[in-house]
C-alpha atoms as a PDB file:
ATOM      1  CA  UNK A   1     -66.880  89.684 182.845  1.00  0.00           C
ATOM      2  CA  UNK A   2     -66.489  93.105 181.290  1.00  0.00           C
ATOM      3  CA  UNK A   3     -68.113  96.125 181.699  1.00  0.00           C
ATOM      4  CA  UNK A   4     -72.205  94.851 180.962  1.00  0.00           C
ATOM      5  CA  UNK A   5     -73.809  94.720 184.328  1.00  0.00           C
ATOM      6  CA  UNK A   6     -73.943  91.957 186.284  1.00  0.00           C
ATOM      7  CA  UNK A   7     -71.900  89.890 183.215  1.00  0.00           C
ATOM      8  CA  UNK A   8     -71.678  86.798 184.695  1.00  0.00           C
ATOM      9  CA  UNK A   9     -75.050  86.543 184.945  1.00  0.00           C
ATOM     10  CA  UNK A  10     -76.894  84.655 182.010  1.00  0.00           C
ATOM     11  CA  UNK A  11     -79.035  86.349 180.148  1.00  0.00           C
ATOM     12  CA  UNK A  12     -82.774  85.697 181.300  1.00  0.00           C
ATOM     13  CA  UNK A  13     -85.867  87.376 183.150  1.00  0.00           C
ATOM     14  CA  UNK A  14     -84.211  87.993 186.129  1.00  0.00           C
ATOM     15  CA  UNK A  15     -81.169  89.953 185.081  1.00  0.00           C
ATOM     16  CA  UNK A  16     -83.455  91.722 182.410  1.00  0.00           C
ATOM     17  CA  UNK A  17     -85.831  92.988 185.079  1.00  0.00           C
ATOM     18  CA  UNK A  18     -82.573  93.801 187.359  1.00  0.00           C
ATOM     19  CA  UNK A  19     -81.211  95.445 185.093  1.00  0.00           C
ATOM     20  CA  UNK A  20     -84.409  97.408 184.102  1.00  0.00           C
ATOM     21  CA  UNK A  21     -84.961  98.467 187.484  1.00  0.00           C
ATOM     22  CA  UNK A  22     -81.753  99.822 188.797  1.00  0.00           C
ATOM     23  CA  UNK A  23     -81.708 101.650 185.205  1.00  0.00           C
ATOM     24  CA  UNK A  24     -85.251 103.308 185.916  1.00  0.00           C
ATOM     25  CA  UNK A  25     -84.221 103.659 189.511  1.00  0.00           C
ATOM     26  CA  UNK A  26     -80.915 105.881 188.554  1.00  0.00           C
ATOM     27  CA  UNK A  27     -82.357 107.756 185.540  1.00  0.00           C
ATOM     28  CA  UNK A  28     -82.837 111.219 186.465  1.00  0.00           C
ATOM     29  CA  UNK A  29     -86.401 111.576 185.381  1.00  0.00           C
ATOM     30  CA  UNK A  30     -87.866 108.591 184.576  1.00  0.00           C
ATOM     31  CA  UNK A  31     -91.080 107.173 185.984  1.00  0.00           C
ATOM     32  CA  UNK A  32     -89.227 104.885 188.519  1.00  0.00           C
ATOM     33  CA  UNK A  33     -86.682 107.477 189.649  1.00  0.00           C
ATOM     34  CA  UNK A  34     -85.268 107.273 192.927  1.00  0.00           C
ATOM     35  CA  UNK A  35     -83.373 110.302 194.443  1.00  0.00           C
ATOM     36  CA  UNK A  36     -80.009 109.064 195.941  1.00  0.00           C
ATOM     37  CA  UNK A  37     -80.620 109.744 199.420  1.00  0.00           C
ATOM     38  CA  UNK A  38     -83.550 107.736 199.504  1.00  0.00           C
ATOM     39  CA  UNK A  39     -81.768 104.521 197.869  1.00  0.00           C
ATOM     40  CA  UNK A  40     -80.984 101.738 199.580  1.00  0.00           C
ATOM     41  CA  UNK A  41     -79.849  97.889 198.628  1.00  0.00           C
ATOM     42  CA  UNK A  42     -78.402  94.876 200.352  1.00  0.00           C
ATOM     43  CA  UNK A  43     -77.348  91.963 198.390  1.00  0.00           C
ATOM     44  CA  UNK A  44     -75.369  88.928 199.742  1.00  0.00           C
ATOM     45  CA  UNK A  45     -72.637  87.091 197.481  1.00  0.00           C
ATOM     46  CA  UNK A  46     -75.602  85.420 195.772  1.00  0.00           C
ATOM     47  CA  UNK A  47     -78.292  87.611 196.092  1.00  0.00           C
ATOM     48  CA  UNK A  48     -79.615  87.052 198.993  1.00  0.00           C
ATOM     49  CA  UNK A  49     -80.581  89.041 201.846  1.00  0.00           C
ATOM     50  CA  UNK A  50     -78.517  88.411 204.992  1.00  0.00           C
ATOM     51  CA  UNK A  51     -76.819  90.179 208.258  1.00  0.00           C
ATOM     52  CA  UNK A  52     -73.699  90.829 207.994  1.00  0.00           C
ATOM     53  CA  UNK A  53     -72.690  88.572 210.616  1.00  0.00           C
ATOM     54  CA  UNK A  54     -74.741  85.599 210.679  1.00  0.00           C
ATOM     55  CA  UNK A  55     -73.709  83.870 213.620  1.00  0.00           C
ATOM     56  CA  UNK A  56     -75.422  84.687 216.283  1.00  0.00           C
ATOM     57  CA  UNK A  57     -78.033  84.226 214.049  1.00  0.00           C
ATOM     58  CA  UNK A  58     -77.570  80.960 213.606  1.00  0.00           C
ATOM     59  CA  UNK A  59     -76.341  80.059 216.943  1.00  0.00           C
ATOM     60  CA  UNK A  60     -79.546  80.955 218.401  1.00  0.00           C
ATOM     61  CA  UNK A  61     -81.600  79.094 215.909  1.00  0.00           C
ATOM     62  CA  UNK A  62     -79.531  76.056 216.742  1.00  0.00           C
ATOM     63  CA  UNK A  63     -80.009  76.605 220.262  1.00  0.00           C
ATOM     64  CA  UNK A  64     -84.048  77.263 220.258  1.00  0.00           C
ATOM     65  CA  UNK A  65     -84.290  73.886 217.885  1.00  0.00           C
ATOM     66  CA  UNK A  66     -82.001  72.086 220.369  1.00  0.00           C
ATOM     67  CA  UNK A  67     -84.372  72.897 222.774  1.00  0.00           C
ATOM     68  CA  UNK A  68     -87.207  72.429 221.887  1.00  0.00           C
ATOM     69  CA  UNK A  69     -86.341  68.482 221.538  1.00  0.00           C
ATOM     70  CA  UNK A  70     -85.106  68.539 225.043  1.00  0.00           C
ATOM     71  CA  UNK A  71     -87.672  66.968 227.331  1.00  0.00           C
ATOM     72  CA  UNK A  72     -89.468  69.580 229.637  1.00  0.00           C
ATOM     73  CA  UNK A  73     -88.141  68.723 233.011  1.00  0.00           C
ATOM     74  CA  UNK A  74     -84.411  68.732 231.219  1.00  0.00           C
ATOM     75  CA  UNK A  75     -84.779  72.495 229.968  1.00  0.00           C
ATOM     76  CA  UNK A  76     -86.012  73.416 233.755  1.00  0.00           C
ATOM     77  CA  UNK A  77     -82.320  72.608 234.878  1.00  0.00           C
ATOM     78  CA  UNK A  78     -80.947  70.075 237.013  1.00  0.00           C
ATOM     79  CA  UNK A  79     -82.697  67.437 239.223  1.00  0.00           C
ATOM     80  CA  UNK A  80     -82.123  67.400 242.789  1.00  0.00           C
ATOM     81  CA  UNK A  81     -79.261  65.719 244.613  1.00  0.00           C
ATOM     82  CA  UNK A  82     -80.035  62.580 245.294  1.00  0.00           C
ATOM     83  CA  UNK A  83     -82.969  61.481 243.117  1.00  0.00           C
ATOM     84  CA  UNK A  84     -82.046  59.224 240.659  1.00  0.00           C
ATOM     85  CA  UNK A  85     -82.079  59.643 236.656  1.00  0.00           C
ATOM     86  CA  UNK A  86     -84.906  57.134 235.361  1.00  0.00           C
ATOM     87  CA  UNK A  87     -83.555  55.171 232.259  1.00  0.00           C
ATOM     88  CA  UNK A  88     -84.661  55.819 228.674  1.00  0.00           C
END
């Protein structure tokens, strides 16, 4: 990998524009300057923007599409003793 930034990257638009930025961003005086305390960036393993802990995250979009399939008189809780369960 060396010391280039982001070296396993090929070279292309994306990591030239990277690049560019975070160079204008940390270049005391430049146009796109950006004082330290007012920097901040959150990259995944691959770039993307995530929590840090996704589960819950995920468990409750599983849930709320699990849901919604449910009939409505299933996701209003059980029936009442005694009445019986009419067949698919």
């Amino acid at each position: 990998m060396g010391t280039t930034p982001l070296g396993s990257w090929n070279d292309g638009s994306a990591k030239r524009a990277i690049v560019g930025f975070v160079t204008s961003a940390a270049v005391e005086g430049s146009p796109g300057f950006v004082a330290p305390m007012d920097r901040a960036a959150v990259f995944d393993d691959d770039g993307t923007l995530w929590v840090e802990k996704p589960a819950p995250v995920q468990m409750a979009f599983v849930l709320g599409k699990l849901a919604a399939r449910l009939p409505r008189a299933e996701r209003t809780g059980p029936r009442p003793r005694g009445r019986a369960r009419p067949l698919p």
